[in-house]
N, C-alpha and C. Protein backbone atom coordinates (compact mmCIF):
# COMPACT_ATOMS: atom_id res chain seq x y z
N UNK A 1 0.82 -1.20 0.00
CA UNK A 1 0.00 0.00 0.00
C UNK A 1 0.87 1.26 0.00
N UNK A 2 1.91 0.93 0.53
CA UNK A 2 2.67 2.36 0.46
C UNK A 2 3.35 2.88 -0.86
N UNK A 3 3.77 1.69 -1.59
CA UNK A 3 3.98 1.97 -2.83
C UNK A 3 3.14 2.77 -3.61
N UNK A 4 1.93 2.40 -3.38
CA UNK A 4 0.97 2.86 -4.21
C UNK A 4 0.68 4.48 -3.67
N UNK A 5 0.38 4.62 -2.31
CA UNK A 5 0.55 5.60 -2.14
C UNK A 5 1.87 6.77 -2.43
N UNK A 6 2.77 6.27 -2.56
CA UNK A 6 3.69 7.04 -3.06
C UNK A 6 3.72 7.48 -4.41
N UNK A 7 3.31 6.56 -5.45
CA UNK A 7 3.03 6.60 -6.96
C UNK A 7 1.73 7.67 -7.17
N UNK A 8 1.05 7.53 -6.28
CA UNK A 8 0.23 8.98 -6.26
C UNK A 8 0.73 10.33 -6.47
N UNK A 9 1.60 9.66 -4.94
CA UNK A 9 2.04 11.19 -4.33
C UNK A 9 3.15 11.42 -5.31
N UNK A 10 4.00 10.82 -6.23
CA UNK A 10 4.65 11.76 -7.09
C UNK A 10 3.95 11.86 -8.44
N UNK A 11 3.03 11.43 -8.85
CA UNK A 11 2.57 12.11 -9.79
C UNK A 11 1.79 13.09 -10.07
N UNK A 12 1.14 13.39 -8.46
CA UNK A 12 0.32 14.65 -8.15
C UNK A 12 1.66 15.53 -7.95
N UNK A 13 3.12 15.26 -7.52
CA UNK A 13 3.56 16.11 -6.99
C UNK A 13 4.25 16.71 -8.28
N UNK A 14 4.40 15.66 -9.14
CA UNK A 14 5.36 16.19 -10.58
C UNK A 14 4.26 17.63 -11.07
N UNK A 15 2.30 16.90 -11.34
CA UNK A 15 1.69 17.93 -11.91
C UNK A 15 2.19 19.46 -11.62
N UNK A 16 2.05 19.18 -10.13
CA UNK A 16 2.46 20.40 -9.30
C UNK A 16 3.30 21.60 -9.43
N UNK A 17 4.84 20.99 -9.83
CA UNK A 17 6.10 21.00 -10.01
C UNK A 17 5.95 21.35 -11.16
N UNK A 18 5.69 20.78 -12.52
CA UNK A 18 5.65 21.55 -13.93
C UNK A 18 4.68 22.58 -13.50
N UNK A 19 3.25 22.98 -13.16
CA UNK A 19 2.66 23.93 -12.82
C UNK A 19 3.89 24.77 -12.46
N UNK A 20 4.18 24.81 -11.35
CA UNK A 20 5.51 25.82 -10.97
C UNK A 20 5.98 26.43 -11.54
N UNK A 21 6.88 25.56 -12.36
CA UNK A 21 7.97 25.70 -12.86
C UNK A 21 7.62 26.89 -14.43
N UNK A 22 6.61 25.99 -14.93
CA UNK A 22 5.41 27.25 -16.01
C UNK A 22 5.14 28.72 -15.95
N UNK A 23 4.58 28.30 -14.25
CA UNK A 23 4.56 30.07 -13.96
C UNK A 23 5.72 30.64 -13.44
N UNK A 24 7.14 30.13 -12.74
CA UNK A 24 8.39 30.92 -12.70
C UNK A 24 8.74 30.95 -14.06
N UNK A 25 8.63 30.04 -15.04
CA UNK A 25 9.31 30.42 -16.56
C UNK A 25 7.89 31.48 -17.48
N UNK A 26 7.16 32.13 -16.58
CA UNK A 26 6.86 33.19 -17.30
C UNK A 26 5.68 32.39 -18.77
N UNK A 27 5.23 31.00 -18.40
CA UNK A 27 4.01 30.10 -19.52
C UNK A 27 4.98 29.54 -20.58
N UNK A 28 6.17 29.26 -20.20
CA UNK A 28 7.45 28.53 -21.44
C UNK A 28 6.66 27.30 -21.43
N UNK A 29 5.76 26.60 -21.11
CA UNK A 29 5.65 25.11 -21.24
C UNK A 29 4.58 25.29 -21.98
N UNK A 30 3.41 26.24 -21.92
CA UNK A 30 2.35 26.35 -23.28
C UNK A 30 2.47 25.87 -24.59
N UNK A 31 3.59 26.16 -25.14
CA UNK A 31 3.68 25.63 -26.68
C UNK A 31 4.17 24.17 -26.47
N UNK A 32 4.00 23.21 -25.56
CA UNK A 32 4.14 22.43 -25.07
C UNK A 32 3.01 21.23 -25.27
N UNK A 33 1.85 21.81 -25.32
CA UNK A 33 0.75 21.12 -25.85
C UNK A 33 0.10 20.54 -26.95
N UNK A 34 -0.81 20.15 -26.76
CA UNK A 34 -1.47 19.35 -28.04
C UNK A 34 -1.60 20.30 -29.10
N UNK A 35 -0.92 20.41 -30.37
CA UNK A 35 -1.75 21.53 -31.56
C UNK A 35 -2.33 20.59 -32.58
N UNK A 36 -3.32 20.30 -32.94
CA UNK A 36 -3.82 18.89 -33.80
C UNK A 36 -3.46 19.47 -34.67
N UNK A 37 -2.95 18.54 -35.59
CA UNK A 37 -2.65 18.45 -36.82
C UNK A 37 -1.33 18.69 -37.20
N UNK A 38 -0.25 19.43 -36.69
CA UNK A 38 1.15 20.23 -36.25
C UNK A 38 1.58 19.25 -36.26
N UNK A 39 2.45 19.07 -37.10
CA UNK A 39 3.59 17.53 -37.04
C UNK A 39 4.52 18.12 -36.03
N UNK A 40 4.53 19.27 -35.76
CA UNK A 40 6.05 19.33 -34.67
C UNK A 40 5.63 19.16 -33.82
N UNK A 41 3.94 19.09 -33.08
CA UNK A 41 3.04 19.09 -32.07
C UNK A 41 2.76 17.80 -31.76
N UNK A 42 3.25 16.78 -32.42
CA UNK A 42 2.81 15.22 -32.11
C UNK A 42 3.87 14.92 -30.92
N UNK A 43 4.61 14.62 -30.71
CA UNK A 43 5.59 14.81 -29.61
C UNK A 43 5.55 15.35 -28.31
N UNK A 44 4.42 16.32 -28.51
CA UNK A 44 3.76 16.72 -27.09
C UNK A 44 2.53 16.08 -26.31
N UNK A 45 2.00 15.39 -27.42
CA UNK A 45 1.31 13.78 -26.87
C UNK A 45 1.64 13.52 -24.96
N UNK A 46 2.88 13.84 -25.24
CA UNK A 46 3.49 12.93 -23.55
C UNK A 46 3.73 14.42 -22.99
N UNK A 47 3.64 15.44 -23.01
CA UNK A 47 3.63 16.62 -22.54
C UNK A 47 2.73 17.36 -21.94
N UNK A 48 1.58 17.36 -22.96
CA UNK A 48 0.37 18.15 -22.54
C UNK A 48 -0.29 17.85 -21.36
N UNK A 49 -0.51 16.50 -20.75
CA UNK A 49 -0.94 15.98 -20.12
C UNK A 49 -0.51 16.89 -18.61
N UNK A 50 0.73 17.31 -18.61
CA UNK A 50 1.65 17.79 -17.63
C UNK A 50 1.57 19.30 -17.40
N UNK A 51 0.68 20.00 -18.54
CA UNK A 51 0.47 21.45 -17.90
C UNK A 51 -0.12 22.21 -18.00
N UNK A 52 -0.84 23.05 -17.28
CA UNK A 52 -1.92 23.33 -16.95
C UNK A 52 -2.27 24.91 -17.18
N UNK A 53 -3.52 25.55 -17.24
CA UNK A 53 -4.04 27.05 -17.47
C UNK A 53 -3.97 27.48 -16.56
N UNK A 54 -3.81 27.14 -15.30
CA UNK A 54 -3.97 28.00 -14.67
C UNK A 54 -4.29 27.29 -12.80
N UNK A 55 -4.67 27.63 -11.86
CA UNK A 55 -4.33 27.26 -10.61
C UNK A 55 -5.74 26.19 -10.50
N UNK A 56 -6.83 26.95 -10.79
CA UNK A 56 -7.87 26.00 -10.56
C UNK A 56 -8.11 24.85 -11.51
N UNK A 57 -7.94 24.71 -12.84
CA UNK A 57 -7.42 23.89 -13.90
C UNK A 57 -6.28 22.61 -13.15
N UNK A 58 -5.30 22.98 -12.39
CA UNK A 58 -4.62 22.36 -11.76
C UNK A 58 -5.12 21.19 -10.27
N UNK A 59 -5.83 21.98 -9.35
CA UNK A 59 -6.49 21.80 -8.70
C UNK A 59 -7.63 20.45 -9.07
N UNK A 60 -8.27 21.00 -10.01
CA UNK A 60 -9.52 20.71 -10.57
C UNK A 60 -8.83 19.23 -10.96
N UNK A 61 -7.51 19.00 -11.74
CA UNK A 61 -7.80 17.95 -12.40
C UNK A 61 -6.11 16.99 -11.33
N UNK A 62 -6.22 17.49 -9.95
CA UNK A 62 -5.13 17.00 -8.90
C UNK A 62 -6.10 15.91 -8.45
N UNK A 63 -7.52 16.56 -7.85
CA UNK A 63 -8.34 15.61 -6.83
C UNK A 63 -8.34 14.56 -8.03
N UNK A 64 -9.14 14.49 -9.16
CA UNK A 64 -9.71 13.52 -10.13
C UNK A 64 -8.84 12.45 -10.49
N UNK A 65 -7.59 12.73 -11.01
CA UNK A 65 -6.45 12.17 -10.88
C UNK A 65 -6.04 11.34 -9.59
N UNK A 66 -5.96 11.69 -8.55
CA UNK A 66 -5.94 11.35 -7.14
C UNK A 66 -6.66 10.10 -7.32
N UNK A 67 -7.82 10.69 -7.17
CA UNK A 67 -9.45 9.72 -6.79
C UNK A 67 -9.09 8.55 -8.20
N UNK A 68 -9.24 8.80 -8.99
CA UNK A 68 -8.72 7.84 -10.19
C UNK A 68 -7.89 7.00 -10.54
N UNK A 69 -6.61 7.12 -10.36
CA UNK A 69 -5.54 7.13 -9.94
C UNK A 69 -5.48 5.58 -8.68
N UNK A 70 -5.89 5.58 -7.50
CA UNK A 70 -6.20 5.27 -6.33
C UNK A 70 -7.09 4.21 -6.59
N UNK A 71 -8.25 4.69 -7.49
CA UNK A 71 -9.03 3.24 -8.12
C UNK A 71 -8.67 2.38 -8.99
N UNK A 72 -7.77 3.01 -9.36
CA UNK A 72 -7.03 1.96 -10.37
C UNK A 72 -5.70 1.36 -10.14
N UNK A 73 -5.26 1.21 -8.99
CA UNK A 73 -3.81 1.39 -8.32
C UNK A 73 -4.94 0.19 -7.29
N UNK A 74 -6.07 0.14 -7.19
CA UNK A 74 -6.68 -0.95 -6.39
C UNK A 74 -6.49 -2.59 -7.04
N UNK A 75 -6.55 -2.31 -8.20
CA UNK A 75 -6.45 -3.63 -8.80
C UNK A 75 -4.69 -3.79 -8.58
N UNK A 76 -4.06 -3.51 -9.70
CA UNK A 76 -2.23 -3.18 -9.88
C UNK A 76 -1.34 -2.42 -10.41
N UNK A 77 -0.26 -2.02 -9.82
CA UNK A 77 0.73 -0.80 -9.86
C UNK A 77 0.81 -1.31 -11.48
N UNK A 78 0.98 -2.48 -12.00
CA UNK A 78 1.51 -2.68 -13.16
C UNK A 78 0.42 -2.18 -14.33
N UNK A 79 -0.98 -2.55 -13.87
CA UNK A 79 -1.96 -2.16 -14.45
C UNK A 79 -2.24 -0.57 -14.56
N UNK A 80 -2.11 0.10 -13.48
CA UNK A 80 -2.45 1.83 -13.06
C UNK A 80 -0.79 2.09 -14.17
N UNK A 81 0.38 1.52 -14.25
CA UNK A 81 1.27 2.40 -15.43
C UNK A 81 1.01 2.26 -16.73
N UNK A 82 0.90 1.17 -17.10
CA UNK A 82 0.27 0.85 -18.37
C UNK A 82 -0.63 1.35 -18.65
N UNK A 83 -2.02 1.30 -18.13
CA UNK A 83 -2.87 2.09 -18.35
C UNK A 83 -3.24 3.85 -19.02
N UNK A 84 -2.15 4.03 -17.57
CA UNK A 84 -1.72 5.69 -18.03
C UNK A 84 -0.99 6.10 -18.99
N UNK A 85 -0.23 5.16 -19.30
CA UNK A 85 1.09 5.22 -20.66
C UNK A 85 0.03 5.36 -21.58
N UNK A 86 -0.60 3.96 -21.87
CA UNK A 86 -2.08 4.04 -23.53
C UNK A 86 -3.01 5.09 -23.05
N UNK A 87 -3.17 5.83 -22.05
CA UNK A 87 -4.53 6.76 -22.05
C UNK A 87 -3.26 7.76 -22.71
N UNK A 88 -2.75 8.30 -22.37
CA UNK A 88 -2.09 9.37 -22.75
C UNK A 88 -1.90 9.14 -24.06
N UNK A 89 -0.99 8.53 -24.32
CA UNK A 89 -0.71 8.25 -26.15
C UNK A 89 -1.82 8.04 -26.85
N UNK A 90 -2.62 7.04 -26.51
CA UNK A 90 -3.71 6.95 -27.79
C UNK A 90 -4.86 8.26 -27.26
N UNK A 91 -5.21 8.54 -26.23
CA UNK A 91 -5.81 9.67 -26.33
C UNK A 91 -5.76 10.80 -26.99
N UNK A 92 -4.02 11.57 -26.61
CA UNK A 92 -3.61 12.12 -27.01
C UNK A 92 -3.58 12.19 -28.40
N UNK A 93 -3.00 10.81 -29.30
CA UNK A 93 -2.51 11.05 -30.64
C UNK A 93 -4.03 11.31 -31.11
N UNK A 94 -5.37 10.82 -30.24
CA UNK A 94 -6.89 10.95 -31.74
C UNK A 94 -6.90 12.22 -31.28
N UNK A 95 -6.41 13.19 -30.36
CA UNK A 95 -6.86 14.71 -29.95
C UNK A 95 -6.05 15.41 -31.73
N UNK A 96 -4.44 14.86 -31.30
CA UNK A 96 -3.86 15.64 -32.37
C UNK A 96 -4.38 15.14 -33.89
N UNK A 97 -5.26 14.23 -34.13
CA UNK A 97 -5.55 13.68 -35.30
C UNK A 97 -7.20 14.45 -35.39
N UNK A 98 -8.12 14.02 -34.35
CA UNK A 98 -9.51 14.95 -34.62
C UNK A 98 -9.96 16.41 -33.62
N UNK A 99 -8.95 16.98 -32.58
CA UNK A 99 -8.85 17.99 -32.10
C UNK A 99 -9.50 18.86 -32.88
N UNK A 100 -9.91 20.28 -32.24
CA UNK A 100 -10.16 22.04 -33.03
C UNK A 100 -8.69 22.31 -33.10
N UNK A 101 -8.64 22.83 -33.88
CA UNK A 101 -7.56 23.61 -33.94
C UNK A 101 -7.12 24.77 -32.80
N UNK A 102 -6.90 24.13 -31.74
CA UNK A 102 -6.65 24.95 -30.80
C UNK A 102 -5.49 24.13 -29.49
N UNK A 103 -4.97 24.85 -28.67
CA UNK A 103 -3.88 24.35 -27.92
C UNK A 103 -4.38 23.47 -26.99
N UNK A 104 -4.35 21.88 -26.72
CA UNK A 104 -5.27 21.19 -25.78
C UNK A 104 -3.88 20.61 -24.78
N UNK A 105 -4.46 21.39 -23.30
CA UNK A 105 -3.52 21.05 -22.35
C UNK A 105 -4.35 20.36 -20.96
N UNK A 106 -3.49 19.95 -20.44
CA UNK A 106 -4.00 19.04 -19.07
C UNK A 106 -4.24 17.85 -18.71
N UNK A 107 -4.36 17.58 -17.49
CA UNK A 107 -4.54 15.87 -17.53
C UNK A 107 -5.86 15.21 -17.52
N UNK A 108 -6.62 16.15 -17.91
CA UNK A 108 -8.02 15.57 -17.78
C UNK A 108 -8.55 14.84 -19.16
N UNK A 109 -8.15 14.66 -19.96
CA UNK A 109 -7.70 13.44 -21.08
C UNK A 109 -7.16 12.15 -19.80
N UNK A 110 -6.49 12.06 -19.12
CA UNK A 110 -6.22 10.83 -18.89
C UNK A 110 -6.96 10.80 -17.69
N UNK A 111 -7.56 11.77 -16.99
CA UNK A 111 -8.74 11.41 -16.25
C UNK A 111 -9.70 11.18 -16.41
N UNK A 112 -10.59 11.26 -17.57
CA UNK A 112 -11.24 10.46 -18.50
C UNK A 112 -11.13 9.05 -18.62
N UNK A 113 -10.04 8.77 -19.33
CA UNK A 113 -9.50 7.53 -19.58
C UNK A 113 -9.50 6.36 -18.06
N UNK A 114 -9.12 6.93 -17.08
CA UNK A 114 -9.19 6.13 -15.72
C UNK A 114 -10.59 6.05 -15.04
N UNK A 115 -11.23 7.20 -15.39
CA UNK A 115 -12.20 7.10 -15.16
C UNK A 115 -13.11 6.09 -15.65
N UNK A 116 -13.11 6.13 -17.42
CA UNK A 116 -13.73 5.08 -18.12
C UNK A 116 -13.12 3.57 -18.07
N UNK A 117 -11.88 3.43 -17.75
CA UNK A 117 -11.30 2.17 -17.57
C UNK A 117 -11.89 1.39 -15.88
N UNK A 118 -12.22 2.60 -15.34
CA UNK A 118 -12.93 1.68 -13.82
C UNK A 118 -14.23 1.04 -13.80
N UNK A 119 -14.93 2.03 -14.86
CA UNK A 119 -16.31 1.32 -15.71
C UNK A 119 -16.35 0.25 -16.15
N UNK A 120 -15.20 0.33 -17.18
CA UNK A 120 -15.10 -0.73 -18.61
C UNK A 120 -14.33 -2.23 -18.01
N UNK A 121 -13.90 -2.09 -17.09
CA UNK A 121 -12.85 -3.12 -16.49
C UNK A 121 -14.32 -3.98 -15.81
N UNK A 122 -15.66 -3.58 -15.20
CA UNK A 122 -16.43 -4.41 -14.35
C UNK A 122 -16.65 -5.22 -15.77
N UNK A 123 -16.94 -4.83 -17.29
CA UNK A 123 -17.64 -5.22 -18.40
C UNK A 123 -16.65 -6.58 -19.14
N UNK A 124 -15.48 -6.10 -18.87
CA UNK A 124 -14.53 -7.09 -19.22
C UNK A 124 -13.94 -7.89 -18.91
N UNK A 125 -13.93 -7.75 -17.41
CA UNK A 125 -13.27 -8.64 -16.74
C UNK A 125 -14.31 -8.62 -15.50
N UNK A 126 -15.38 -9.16 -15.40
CA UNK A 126 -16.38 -9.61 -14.13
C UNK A 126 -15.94 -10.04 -12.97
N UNK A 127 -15.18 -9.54 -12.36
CA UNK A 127 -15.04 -10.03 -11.19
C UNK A 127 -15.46 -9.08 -9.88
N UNK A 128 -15.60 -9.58 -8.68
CA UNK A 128 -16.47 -8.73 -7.44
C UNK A 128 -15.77 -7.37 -7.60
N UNK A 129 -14.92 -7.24 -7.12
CA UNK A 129 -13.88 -5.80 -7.01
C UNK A 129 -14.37 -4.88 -8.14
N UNK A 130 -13.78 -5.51 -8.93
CA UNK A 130 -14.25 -4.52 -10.93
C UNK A 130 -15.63 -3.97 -10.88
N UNK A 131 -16.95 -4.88 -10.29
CA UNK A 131 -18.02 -4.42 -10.16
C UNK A 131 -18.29 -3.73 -9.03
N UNK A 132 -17.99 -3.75 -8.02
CA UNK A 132 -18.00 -2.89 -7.19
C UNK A 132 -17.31 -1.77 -7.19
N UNK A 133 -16.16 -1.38 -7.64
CA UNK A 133 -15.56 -0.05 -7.87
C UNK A 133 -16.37 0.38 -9.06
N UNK A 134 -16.91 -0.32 -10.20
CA UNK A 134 -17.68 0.46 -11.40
C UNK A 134 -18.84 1.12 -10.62
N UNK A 135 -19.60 -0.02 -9.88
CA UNK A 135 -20.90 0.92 -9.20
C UNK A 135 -20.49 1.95 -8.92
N UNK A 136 -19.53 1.93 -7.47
CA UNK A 136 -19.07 3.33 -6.80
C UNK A 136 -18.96 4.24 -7.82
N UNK A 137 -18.37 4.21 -8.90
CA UNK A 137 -17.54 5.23 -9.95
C UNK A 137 -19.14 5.80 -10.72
N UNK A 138 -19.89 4.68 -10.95
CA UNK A 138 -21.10 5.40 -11.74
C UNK A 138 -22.10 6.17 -10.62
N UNK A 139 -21.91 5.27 -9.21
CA UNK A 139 -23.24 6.42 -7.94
C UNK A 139 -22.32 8.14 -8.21
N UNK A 140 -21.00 7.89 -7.86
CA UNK A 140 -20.31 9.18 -7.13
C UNK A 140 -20.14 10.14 -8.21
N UNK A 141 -19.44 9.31 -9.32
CA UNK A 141 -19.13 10.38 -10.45
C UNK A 141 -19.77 9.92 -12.26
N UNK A 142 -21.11 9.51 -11.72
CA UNK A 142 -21.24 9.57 -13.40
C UNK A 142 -21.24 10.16 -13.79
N UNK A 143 -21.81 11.65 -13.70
CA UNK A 143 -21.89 12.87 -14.20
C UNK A 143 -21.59 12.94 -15.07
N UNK A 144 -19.95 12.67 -15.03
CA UNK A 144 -18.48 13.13 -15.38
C UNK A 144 -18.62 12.56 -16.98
N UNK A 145 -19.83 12.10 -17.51
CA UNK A 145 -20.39 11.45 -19.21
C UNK A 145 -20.73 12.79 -19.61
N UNK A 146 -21.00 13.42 -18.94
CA UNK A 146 -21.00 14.86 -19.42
C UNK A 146 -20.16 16.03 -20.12
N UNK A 147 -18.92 15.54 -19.59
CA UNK A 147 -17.57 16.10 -19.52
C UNK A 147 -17.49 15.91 -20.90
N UNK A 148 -18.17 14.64 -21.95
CA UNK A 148 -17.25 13.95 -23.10
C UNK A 148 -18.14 15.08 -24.17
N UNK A 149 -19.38 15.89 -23.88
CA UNK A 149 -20.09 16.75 -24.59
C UNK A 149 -19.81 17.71 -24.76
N UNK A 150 -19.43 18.66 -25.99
CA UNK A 150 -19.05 19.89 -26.20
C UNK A 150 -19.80 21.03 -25.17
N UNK A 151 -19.46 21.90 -24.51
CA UNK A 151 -19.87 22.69 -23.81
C UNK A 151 -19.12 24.33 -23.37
N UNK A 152 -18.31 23.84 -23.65
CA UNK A 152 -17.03 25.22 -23.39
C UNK A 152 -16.17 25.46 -23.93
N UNK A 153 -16.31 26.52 -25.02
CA UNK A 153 -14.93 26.60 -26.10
C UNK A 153 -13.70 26.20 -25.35
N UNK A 154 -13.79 26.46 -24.18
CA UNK A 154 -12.22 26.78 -23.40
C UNK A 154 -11.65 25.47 -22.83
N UNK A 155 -12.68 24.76 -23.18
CA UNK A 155 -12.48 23.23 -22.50
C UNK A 155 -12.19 22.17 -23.79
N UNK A 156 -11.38 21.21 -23.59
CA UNK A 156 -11.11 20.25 -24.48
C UNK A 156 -12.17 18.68 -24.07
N UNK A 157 -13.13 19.43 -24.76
CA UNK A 157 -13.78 18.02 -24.52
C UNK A 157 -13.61 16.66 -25.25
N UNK A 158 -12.61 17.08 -26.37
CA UNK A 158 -12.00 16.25 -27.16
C UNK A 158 -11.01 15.37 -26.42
N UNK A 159 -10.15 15.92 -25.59
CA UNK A 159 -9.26 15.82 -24.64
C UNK A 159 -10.67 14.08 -23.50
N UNK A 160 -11.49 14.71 -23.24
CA UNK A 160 -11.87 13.87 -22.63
C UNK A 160 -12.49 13.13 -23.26
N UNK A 161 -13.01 12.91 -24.47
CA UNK A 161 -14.10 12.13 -25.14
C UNK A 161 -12.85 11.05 -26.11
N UNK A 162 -11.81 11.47 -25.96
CA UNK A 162 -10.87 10.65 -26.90
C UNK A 162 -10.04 9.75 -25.44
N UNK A 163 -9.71 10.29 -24.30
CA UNK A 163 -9.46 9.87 -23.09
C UNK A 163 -10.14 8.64 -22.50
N UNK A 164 -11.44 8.85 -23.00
CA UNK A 164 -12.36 8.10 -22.07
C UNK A 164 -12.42 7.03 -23.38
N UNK A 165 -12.38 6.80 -24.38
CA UNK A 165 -12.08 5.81 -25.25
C UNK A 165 -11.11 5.42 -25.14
N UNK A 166 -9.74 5.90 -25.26
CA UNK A 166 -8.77 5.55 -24.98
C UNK A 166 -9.05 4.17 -23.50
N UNK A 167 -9.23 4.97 -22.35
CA UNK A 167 -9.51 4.06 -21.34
C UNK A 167 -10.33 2.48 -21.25
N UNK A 168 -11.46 2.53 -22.50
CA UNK A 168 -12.18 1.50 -22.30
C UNK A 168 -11.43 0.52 -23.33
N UNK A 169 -10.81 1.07 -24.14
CA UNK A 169 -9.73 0.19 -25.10
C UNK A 169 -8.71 -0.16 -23.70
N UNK A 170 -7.90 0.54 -23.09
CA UNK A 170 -7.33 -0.01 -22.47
C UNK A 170 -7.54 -1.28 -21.59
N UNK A 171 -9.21 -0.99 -21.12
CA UNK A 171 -9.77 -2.06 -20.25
C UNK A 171 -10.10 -3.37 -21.27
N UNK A 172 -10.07 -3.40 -22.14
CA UNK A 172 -10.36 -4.25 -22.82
C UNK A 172 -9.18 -4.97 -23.22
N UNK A 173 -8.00 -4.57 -23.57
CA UNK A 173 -6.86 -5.18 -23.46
C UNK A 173 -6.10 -5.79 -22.23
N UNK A 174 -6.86 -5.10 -21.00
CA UNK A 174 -5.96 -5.31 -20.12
C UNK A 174 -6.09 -7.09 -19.45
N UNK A 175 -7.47 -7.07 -20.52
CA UNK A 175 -7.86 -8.96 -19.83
C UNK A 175 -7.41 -9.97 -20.55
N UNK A 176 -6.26 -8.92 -21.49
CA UNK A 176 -5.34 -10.20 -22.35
C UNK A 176 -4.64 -11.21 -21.04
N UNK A 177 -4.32 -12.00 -21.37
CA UNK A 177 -3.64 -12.52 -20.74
C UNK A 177 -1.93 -11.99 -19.47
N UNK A 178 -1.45 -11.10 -20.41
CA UNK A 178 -0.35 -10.90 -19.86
C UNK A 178 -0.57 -9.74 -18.76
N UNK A 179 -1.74 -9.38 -18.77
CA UNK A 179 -2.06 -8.88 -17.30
C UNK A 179 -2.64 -9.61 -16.42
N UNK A 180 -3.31 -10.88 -16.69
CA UNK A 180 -3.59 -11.97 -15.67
C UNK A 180 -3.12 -12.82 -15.06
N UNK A 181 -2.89 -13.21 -13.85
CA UNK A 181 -2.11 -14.03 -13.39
C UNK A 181 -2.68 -15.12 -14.07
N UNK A 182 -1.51 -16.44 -14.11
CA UNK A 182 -2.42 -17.59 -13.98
C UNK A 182 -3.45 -18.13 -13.70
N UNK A 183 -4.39 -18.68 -14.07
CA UNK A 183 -5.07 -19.14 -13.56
C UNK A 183 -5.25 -21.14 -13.32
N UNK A 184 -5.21 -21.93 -12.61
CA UNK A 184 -5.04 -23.24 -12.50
C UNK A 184 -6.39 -23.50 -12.70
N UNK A 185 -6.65 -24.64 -13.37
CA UNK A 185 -8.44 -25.16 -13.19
C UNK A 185 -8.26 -26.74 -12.91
């Protein structure tokens, strides 16, 4: 458990830390983000994820991450990295492939993705745990199906609607085999 708790605590603490570091460098990490379509912008795939508009933007997507993060770190550490590696990349790359033409930053693309992978994991892999964290995830935060609907120029809902696919592809791979232990019959 402490592992896991620690794998939290530095990836909330890295968000943090690039936040920082953004606003002492005066917003140098902005061009840093998703620009769809920008071949020099594909490369920031593994970037964007890492920085943020602004304090509440930060905030906003620390708890979700956290809470997400934590549910998916319930099943395995090996599962919660992997996971996050394909939400980011394949999220990311359909943002830079069907994105607006506009700068898409933050981690709420891969909070999406964890989010939808805590869902998609009861569907694919049936077991007590998977269904019981999906309930919890659909009583506390279904809402969050909302998030995947255009609503706010200023918001990348692309970011989350490509995230949260991303995630249920992930859950669906993850019951290949080489994430399952053995099983004896």
């Amino acid at each position: 458990m402490w592992l896991k708790t620690k794998l939290v605590g530095w990836v909330c603490g890295l968000l943090v830390l690039s936040h920082l570091l953004n606003v002492l460098l005066g917003g140098l990490f902005y061009p840093f983000g998703i620009l769809p379509r920008d071949i020099n912008s594909l490369p920031y795939v593994l970037t964007s994820p890492w920085i943020h508009g602004g304090v509440s933007h930060l905030i906003n997507n620390l708890i979700g991450l956290a809470i997400f993060s934590w549910l998916c770190l319930l099943r395995s550490v090996r599962l919660y990295v992997w996971s996050s590696l394909f939400i980011i990349v394949a999220g990311g790359f359909l943002v830079w492939c069907f994105g607006r033409p506009a700068m898409h930053i933050g981690a709420s693309g891969w909070i999406f993705g964890l989010w939808s992978l805590s869902i998609a994991l009861a569907w694919f892999d049936r077991n007590a745990k998977n269904i019981f964290i999906a309930v919890l995830v659909v009583l506390f935060y279904g809402g969050m199906i909302y998030g995947v609907l255009p609503q706010d120029e200023d918001v990348s809902f692309e970011a989350h609607f490509f995230g949260a696919v991303a995630g249920v592809v992930a859950a669906w791979m993850s019951t290949w085999t080489i994430f399952k232990r053995k099983r004896i019959n």
